[in-house]
Protein backbone atom coordinates (compact mmCIF):
# COMPACT_ATOMS: atom_id res chain seq x y z
CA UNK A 1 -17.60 -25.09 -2.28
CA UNK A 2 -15.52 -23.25 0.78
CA UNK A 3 -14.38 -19.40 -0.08
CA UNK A 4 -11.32 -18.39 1.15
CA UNK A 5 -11.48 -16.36 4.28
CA UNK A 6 -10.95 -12.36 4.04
CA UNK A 7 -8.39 -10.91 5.91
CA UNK A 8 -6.45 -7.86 6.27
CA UNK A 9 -3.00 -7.34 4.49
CA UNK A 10 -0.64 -4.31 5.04
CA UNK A 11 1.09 -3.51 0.91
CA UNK A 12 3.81 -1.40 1.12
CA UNK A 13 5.79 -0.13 -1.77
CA UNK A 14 6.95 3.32 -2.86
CA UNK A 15 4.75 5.51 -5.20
CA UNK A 16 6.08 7.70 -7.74
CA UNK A 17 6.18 11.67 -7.54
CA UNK A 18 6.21 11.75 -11.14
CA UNK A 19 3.19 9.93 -11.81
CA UNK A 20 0.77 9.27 -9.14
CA UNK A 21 -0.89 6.03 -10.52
CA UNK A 22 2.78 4.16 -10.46
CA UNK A 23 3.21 1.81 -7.51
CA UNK A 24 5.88 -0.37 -6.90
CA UNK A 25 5.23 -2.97 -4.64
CA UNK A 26 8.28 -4.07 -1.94
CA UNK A 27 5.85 -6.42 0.02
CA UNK A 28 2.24 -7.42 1.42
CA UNK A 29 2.27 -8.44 5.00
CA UNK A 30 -0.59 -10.16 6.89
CA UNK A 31 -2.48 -8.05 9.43
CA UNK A 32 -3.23 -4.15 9.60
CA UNK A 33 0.74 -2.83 10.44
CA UNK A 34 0.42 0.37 7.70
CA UNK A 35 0.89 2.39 10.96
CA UNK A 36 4.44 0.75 11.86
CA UNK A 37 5.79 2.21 8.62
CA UNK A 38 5.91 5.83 9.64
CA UNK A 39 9.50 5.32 11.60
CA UNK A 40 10.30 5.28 8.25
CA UNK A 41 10.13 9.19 7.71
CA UNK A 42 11.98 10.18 4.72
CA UNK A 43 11.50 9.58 1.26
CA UNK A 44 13.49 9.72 -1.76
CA UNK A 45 13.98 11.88 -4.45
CA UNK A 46 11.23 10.53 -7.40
CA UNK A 47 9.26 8.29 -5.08
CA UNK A 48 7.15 8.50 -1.51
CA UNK A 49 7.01 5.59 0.86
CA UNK A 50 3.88 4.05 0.51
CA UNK A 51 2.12 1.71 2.93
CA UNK A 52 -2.02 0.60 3.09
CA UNK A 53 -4.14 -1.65 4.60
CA UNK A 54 -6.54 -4.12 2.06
CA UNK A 55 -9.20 -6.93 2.51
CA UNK A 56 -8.59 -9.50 0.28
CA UNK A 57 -8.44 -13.34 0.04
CA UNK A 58 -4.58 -13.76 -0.06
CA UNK A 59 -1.55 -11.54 -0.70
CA UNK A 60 -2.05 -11.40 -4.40
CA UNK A 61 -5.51 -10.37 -4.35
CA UNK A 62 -4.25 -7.51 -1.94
CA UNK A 63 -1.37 -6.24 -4.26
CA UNK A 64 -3.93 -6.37 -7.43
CA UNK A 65 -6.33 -3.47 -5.25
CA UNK A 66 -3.36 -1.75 -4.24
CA UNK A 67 -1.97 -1.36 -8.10
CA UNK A 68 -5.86 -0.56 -8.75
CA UNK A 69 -6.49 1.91 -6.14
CA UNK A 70 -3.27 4.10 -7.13
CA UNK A 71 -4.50 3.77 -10.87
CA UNK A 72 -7.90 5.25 -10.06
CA UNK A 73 -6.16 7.78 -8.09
CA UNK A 74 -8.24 7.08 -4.70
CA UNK A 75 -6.52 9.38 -1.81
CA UNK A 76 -8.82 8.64 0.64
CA UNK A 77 -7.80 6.43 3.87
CA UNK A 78 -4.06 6.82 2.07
CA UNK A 79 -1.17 6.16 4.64
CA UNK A 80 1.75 8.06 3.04
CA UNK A 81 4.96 6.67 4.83
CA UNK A 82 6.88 10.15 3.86
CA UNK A 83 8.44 12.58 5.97
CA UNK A 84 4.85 14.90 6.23
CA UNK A 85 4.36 12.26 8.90
């Protein structure tokens, strides 16, 4: 049996001021791009612009340790896409 290759995926979404561990996913790109998101240097009123890079096997597998990550409130590595930038 073949496993499916690892490779990096860029999830961006926004993340809510309210509550921390809620992440709401706009899209998972292929490659490491987290970094192109900080034109974007505003955010809006209950939510920050979110963007990170993950390892996983495919796009879905990327978004699941995204949703997981902001759960278990992990900070580290973060790339906040807000105007702090």
């Amino acid at each position: 049996m073949q496993s499916e290759a690892v490779q990096t995926f860029t999830v961006i979404g926004l993340r809510s001021d309210v509550d921390m561990s809620d992440l709401f996913i706009a899209g998972v790109i292929t490659g490491p791009v987290s970094e192109e998101f900080a034109i974007l240097e505003t955010s809006e009123e209950v939510f920050t612009r979110w963007a990170m890079e993950f390892d996983a096997t495919d796009p879905d597998s990327a978004a699941e340790q995204a949703y997981a990550h902001c759960r278990n409130g992990d900070e580290e590595d973060e790339s906040h896409v807000s105007g702090d930038n």
